[in-house]
PDB file of N, CA and C in Angstrom:
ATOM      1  N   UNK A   1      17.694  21.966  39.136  1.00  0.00           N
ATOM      2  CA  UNK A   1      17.866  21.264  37.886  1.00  0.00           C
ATOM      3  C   UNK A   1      16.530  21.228  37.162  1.00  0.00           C
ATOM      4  N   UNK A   2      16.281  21.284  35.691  1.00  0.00           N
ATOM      5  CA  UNK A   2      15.392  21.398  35.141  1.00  0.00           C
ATOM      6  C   UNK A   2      14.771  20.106  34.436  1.00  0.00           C
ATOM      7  N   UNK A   3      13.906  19.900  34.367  1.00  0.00           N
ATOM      8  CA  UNK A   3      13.459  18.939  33.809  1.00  0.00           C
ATOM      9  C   UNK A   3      13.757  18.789  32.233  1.00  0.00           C
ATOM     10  N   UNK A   4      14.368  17.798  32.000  1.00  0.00           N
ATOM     11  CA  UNK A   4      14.616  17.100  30.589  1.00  0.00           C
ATOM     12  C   UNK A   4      13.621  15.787  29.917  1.00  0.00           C
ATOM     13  N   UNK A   5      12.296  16.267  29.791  1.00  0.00           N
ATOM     14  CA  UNK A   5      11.633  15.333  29.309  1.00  0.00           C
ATOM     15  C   UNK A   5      11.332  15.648  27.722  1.00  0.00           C
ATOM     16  N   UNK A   6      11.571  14.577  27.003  1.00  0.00           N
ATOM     17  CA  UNK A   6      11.094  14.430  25.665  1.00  0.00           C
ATOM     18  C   UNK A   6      10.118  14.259  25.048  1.00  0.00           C
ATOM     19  N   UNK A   7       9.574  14.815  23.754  1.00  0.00           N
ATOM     20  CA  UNK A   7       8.502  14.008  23.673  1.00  0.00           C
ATOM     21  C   UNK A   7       8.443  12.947  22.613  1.00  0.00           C
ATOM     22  N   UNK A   8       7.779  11.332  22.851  1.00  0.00           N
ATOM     23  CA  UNK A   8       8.419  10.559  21.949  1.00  0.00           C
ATOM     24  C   UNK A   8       7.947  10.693  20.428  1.00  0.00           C
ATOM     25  N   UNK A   9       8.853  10.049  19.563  1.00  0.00           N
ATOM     26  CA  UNK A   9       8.506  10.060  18.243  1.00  0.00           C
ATOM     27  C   UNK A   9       7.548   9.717  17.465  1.00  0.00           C
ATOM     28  N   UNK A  10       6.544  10.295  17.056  1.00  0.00           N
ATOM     29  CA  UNK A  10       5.735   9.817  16.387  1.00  0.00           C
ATOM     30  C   UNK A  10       5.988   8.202  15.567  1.00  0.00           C
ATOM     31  N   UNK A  11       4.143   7.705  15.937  1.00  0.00           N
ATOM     32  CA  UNK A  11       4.928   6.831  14.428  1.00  0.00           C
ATOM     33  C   UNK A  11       5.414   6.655  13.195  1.00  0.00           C
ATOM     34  N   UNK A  12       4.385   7.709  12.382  1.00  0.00           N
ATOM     35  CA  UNK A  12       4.615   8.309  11.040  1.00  0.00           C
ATOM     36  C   UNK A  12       6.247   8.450  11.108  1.00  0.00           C
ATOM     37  N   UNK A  13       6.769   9.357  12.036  1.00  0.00           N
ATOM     38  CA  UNK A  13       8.142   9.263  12.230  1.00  0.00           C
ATOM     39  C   UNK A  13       9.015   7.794  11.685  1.00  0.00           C
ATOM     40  N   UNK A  14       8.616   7.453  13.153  1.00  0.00           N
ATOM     41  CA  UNK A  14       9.165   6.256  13.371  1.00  0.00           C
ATOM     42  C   UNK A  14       9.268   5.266  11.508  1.00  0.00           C
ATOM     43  N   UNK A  15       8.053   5.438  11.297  1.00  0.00           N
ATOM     44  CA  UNK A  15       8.032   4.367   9.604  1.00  0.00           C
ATOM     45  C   UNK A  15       8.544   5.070   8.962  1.00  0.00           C
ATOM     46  N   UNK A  16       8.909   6.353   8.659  1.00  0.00           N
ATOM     47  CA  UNK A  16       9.756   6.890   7.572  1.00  0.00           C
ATOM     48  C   UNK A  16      10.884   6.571   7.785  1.00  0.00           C
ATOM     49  N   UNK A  17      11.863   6.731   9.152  1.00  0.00           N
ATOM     50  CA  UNK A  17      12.711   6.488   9.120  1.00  0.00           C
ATOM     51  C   UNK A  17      13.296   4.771   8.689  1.00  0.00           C
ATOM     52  N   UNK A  18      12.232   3.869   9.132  1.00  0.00           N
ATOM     53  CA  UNK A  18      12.444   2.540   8.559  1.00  0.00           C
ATOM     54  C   UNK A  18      12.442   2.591   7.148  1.00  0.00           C
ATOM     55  N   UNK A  19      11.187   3.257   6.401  1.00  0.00           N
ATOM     56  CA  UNK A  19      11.447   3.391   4.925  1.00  0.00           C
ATOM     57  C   UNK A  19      12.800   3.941   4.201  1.00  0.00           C
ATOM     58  N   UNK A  20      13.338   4.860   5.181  1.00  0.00           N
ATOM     59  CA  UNK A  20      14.710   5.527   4.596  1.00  0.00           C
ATOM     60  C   UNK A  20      15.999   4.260   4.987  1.00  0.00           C
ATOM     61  N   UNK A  21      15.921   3.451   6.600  1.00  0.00           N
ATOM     62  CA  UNK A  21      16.701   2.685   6.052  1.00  0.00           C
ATOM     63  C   UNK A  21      16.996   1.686   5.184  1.00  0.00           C
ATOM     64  N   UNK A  22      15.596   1.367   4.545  1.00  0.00           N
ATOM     65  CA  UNK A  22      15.358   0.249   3.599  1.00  0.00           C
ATOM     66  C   UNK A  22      15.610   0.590   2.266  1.00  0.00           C
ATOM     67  N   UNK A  23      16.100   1.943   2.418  1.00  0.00           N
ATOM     68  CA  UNK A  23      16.445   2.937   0.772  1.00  0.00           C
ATOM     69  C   UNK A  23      17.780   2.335   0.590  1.00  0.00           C
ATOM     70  N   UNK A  24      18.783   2.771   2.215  1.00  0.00           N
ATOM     71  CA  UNK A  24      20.054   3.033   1.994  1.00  0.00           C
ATOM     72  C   UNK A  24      20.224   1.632   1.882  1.00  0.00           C
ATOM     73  N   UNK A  25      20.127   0.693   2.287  1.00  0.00           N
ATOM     74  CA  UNK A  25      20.088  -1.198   2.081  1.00  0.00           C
ATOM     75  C   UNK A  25      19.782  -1.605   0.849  1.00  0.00           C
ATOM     76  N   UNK A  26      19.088  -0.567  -0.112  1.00  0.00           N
ATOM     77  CA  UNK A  26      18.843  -1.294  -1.516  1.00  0.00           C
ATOM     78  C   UNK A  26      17.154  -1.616  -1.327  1.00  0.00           C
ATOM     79  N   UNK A  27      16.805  -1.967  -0.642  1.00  0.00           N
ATOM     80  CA  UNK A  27      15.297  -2.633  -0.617  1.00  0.00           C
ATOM     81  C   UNK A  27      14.260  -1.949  -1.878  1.00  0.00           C
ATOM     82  N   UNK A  28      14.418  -0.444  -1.765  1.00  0.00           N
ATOM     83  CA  UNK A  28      13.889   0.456  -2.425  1.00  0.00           C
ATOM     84  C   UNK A  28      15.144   1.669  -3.110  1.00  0.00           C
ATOM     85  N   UNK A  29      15.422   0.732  -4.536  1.00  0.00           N
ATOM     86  CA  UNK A  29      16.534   1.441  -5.078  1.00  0.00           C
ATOM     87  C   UNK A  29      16.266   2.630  -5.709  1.00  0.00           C
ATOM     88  N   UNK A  30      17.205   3.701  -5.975  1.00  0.00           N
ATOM     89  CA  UNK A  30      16.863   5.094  -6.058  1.00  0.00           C
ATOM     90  C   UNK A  30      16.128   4.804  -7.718  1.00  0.00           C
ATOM     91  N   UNK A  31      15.050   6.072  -7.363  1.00  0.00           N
ATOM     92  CA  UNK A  31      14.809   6.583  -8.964  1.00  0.00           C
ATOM     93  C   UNK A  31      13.197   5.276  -8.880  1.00  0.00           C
ATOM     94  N   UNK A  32      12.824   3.908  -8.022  1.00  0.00           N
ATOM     95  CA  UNK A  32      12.222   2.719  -8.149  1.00  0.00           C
ATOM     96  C   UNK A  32      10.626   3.875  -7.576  1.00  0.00           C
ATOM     97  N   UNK A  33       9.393   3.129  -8.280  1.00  0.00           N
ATOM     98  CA  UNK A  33       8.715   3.260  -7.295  1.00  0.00           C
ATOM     99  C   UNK A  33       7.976   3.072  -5.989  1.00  0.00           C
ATOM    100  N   UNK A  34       7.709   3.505  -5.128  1.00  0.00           N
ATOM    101  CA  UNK A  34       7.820   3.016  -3.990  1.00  0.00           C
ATOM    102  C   UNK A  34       6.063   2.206  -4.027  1.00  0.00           C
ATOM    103  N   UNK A  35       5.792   1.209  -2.907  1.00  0.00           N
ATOM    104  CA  UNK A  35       4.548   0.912  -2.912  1.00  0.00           C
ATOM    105  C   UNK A  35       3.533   1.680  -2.439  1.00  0.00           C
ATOM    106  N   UNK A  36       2.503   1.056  -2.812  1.00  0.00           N
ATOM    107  CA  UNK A  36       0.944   2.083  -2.458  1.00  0.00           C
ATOM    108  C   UNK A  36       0.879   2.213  -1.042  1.00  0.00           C
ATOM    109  N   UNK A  37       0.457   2.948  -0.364  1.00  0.00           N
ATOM    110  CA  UNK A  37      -0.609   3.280   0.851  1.00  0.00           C
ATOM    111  C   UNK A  37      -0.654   1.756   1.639  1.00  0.00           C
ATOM    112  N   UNK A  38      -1.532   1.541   0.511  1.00  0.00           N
ATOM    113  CA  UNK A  38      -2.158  -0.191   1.262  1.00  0.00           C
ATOM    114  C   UNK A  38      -1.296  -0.669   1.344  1.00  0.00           C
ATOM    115  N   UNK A  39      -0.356  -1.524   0.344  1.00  0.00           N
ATOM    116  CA  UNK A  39       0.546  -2.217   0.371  1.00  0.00           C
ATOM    117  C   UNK A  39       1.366  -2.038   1.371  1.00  0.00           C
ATOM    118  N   UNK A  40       2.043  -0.804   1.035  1.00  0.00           N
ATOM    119  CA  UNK A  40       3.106  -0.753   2.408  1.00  0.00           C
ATOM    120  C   UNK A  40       2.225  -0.397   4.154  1.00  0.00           C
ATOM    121  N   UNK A  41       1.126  -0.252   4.115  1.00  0.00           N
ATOM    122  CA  UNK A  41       0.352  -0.530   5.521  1.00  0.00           C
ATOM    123  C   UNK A  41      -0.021  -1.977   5.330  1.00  0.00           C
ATOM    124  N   UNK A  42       0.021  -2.561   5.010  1.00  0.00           N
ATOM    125  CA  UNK A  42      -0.310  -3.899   5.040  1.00  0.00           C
ATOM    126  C   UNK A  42       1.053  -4.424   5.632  1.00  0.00           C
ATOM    127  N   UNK A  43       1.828  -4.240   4.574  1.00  0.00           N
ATOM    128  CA  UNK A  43       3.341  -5.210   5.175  1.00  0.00           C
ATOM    129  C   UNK A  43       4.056  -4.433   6.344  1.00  0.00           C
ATOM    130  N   UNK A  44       3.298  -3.499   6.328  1.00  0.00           N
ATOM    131  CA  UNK A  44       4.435  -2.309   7.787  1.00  0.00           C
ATOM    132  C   UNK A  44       3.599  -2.721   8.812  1.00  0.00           C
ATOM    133  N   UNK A  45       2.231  -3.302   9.041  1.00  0.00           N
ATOM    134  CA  UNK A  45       1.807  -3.203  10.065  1.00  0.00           C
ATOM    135  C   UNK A  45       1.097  -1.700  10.738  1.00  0.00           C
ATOM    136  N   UNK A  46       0.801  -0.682  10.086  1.00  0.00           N
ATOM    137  CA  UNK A  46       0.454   0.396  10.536  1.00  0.00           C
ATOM    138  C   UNK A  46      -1.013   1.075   9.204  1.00  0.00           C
ATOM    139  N   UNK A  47      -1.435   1.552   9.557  1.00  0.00           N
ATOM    140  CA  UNK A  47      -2.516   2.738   9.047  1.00  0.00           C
ATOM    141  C   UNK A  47      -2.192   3.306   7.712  1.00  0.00           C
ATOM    142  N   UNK A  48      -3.284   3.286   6.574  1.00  0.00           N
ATOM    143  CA  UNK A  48      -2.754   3.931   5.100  1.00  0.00           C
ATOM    144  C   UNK A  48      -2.531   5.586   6.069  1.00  0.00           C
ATOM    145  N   UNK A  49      -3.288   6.058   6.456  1.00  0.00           N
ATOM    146  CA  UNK A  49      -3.326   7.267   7.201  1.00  0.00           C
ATOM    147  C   UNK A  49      -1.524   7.429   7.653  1.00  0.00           C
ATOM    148  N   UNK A  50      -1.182   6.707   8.113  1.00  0.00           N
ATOM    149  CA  UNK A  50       0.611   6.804   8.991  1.00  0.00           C
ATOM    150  C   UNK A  50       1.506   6.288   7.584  1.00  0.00           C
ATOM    151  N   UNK A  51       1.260   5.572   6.873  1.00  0.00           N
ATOM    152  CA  UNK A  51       1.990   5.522   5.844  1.00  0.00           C
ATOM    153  C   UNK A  51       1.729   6.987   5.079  1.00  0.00           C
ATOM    154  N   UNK A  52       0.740   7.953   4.268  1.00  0.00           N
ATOM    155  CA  UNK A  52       0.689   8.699   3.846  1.00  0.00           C
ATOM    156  C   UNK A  52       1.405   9.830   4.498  1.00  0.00           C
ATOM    157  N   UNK A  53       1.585  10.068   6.319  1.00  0.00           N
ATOM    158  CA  UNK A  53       2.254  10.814   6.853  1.00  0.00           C
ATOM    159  C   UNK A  53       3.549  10.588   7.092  1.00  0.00           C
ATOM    160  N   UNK A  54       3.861   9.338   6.640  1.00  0.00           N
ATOM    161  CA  UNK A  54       5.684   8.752   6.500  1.00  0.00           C
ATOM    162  C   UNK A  54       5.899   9.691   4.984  1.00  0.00           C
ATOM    163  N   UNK A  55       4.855   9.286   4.148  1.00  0.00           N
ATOM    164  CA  UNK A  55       5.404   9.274   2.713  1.00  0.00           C
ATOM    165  C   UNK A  55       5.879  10.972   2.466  1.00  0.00           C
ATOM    166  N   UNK A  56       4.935  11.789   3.368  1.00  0.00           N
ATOM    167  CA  UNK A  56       5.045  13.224   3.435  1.00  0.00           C
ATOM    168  C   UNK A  56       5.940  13.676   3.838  1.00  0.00           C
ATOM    169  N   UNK A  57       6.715  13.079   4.939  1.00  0.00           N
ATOM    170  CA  UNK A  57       8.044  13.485   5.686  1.00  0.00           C
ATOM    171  C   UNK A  57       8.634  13.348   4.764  1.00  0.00           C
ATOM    172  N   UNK A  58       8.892  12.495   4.058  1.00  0.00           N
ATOM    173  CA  UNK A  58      10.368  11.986   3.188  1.00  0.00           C
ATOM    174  C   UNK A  58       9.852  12.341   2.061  1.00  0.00           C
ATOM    175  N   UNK A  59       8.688  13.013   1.707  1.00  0.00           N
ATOM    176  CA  UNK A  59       8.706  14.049  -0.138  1.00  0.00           C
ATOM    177  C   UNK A  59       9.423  15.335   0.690  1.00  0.00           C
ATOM    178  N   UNK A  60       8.820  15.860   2.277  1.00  0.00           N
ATOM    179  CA  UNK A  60       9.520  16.754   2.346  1.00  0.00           C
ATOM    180  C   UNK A  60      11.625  16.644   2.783  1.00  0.00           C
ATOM    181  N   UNK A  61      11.912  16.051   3.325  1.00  0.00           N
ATOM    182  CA  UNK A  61      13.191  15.615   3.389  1.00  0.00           C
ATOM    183  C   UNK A  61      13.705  15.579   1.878  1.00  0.00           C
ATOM    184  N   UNK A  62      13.086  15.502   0.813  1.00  0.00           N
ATOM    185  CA  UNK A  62      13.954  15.358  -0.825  1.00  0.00           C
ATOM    186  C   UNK A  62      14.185  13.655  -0.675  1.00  0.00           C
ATOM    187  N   UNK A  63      13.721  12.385  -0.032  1.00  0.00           N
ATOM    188  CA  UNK A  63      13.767  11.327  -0.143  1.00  0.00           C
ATOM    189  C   UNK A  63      13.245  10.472  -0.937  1.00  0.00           C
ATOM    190  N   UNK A  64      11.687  11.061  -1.354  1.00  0.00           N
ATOM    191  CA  UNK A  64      11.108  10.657  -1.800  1.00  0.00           C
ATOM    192  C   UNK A  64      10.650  11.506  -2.775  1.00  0.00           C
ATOM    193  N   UNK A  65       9.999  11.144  -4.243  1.00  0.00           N
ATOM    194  CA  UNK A  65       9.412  12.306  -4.958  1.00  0.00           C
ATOM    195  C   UNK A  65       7.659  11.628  -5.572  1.00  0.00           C
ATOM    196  N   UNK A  66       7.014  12.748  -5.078  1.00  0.00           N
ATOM    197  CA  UNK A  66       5.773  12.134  -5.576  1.00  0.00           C
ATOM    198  C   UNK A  66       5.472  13.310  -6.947  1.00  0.00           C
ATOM    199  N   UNK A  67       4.669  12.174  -7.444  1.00  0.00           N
ATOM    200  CA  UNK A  67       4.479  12.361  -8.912  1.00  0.00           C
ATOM    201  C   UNK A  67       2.601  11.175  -9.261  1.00  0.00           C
ATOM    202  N   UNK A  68       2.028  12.387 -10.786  1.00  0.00           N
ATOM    203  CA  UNK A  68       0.974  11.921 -10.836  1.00  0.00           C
ATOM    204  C   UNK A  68       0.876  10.464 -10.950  1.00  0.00           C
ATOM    205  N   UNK A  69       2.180   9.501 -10.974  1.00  0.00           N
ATOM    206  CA  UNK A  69       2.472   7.991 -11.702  1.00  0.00           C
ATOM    207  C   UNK A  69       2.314   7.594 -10.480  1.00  0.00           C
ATOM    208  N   UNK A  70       2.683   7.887  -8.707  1.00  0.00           N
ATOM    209  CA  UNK A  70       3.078   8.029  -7.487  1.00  0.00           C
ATOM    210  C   UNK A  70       3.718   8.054  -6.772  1.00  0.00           C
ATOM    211  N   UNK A  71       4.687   7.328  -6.274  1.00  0.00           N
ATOM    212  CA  UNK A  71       5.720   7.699  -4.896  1.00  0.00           C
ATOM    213  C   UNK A  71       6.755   7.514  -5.764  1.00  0.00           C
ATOM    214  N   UNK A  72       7.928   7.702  -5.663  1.00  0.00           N
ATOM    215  CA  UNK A  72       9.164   7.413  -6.261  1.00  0.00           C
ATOM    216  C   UNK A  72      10.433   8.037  -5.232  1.00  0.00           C
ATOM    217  N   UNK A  73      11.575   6.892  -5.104  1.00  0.00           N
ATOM    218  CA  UNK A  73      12.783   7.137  -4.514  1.00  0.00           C
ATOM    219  C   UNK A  73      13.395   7.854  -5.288  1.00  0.00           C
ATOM    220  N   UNK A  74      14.160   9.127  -4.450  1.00  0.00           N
ATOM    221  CA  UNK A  74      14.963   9.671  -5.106  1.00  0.00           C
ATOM    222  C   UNK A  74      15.765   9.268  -6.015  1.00  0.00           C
ATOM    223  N   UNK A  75      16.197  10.002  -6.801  1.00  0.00           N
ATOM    224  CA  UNK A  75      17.501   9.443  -8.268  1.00  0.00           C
ATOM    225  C   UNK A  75      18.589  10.041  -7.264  1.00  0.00           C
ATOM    226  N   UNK A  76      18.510  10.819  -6.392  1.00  0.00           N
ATOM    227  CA  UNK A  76      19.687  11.385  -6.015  1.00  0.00           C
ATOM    228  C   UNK A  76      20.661  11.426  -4.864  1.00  0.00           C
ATOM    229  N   UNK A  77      21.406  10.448  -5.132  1.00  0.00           N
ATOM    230  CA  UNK A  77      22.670   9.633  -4.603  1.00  0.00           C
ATOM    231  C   UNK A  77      22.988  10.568  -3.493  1.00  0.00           C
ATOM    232  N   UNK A  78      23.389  12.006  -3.528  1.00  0.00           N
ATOM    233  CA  UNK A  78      24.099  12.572  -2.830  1.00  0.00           C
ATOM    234  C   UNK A  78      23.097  13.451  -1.710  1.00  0.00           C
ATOM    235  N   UNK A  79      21.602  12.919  -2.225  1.00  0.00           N
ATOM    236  CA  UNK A  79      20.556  13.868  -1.643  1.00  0.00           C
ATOM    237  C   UNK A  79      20.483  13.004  -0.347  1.00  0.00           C
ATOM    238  N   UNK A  80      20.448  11.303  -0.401  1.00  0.00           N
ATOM    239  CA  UNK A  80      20.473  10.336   0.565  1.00  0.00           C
ATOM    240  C   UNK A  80      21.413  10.642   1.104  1.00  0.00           C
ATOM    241  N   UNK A  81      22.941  10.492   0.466  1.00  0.00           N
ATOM    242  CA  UNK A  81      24.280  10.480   1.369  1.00  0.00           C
ATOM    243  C   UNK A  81      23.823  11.714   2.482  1.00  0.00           C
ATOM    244  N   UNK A  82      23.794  12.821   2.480  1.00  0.00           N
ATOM    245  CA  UNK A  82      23.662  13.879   3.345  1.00  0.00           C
ATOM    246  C   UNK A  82      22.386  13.782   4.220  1.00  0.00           C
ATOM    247  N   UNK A  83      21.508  13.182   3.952  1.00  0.00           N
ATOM    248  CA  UNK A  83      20.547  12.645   5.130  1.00  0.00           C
ATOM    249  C   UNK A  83      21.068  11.818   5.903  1.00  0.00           C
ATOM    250  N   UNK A  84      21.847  11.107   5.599  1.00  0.00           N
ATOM    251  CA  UNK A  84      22.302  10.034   6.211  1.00  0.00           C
ATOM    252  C   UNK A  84      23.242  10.731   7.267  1.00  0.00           C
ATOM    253  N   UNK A  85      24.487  11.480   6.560  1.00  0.00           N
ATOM    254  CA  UNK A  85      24.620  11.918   7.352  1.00  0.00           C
ATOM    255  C   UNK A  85      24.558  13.050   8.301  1.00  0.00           C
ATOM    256  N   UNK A  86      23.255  13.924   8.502  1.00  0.00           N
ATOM    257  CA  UNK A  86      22.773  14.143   9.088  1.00  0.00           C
ATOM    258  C   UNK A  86      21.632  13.629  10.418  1.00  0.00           C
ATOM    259  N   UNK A  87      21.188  12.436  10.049  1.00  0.00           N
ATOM    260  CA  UNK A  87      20.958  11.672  10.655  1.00  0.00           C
ATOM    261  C   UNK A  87      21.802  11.086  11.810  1.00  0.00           C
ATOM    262  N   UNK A  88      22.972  10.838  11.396  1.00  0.00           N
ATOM    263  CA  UNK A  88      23.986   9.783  12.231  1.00  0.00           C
ATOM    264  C   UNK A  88      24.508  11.148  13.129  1.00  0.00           C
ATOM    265  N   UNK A  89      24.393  12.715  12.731  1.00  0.00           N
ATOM    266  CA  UNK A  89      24.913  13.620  13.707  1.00  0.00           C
ATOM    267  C   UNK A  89      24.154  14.009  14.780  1.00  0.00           C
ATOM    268  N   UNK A  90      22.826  13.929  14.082  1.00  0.00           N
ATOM    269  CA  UNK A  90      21.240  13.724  15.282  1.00  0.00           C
ATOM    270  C   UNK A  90      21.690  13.138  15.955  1.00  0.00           C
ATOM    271  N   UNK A  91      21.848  11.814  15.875  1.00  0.00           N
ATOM    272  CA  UNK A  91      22.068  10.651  16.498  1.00  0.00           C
ATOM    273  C   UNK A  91      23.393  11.008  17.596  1.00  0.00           C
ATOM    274  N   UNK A  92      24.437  11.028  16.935  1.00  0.00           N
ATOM    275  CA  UNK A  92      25.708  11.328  17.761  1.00  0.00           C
ATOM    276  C   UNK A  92      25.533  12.667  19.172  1.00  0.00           C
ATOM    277  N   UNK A  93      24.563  13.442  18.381  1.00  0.00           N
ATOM    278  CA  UNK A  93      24.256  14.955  19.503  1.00  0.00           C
ATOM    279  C   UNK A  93      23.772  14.160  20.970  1.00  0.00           C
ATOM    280  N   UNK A  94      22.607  13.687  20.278  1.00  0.00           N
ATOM    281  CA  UNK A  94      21.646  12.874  21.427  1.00  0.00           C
ATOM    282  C   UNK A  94      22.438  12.154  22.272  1.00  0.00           C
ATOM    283  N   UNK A  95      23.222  11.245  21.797  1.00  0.00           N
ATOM    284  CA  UNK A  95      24.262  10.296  22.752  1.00  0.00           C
ATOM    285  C   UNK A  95      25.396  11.486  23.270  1.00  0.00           C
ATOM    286  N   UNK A  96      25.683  12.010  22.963  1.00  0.00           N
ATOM    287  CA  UNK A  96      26.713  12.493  23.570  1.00  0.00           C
ATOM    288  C   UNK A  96      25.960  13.831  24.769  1.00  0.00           C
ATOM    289  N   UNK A  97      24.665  14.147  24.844  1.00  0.00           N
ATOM    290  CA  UNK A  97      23.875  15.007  25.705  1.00  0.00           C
ATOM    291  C   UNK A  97      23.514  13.743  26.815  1.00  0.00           C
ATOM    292  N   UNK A  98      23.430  12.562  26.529  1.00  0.00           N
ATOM    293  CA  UNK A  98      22.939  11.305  27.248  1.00  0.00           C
ATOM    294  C   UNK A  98      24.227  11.189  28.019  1.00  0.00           C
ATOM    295  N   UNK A  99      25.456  11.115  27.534  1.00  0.00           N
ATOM    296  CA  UNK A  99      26.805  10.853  28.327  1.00  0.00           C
ATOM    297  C   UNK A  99      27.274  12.064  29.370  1.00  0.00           C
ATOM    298  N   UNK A 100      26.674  12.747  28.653  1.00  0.00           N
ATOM    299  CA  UNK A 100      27.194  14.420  29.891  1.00  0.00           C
ATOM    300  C   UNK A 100      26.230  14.156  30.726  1.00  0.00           C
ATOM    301  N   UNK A 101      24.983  14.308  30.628  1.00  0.00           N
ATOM    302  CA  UNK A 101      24.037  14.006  31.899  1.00  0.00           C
ATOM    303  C   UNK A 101      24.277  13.130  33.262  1.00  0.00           C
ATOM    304  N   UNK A 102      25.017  11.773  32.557  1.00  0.00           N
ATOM    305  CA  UNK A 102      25.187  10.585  33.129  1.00  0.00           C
ATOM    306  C   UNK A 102      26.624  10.041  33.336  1.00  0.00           C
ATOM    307  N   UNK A 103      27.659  10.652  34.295  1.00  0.00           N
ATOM    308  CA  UNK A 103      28.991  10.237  34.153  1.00  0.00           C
ATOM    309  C   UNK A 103      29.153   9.192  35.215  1.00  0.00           C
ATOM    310  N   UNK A 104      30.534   8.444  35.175  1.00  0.00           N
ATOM    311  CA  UNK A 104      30.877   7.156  36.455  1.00  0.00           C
ATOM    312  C   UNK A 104      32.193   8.069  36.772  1.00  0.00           C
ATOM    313  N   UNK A 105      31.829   8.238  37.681  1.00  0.00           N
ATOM    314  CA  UNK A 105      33.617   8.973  38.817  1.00  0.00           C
ATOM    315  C   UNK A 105      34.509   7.666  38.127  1.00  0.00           C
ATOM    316  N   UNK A 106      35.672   8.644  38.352  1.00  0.00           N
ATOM    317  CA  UNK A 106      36.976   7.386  38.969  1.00  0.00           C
ATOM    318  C   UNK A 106      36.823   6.902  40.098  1.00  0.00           C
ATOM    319  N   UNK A 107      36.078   6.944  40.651  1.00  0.00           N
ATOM    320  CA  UNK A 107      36.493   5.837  42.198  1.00  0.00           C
ATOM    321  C   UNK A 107      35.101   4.693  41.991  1.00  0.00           C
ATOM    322  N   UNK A 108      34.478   4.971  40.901  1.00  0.00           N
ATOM    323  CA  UNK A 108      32.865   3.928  40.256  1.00  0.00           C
ATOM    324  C   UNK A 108      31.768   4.292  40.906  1.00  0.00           C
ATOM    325  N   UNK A 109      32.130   5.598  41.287  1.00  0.00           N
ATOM    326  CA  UNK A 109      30.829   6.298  42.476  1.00  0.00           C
ATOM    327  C   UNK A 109      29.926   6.886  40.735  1.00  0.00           C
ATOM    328  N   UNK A 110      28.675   6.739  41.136  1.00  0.00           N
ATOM    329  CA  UNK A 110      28.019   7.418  39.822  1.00  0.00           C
ATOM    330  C   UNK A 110      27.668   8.808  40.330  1.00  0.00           C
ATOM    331  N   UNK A 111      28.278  10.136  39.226  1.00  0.00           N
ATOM    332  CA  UNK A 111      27.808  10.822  39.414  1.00  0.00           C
ATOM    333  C   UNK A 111      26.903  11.491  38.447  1.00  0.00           C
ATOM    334  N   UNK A 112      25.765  12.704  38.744  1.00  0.00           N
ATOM    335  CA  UNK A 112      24.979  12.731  37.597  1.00  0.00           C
ATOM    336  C   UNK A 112      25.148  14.595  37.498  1.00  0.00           C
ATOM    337  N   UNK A 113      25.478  14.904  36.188  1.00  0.00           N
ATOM    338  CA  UNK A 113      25.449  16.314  35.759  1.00  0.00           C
ATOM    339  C   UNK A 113      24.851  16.831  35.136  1.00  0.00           C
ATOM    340  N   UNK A 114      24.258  18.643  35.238  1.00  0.00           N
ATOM    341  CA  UNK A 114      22.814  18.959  34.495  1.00  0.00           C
ATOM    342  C   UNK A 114      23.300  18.498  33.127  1.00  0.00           C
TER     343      UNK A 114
END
């Protein structure tokens, strides 16, 4: 059997994806601009440095659009919908590779498969 180790998610990661769910919640409504560097490292708790590498993921994802004025949420409704759900299929792959790995017999014996 081969080893299945991951490697974990960055943080930059990790805060974009909080910034994207705070899109789909309204927090940061489409088309709004988003806050500075500082600001949002101040209230996120993390590095202007990890906020600037959040803000980069999500100009590249089409989430975000930067401009000489600065950050701005997408205007585009259907550009989010399809992240989203792409996201939730990430999500669904991962759990369902987690459930094949890890099955319970019928008799409650645990068994484990590559």
């Amino acid at each position: 059997m081969s080893w299945d180790i991951e490697v974990r998610e960055k943080v930059y990661q990790r805060l974009a994806n909080e910034i994207f769910f705070r899109i789909l919640h309204g927090e940061y409504g489409l088309g709004t601009k988003m806050p500075s560097y500082t600001e949002l490292s101040k209230t996120a708790g993390s590095s202007p440095e990890t906020v600037r590498k959040a803000f980069s993921e999500l100009c590249r994802l089409g989430l975000i659009d930067k401009t000489r004025y600065g950050y701005f949420v997408t205007s585009n409704r259907s550009r989010v919908a399809e992240y989203r759900q792409n996201y939730l299929a990430d999500l669904e792959g991962k759990y369902l590779d987690a459930k094949a790995k890890v099955s319970v017999a019928a008799d409650g014996g645990i068994t484990c498969s590559k």
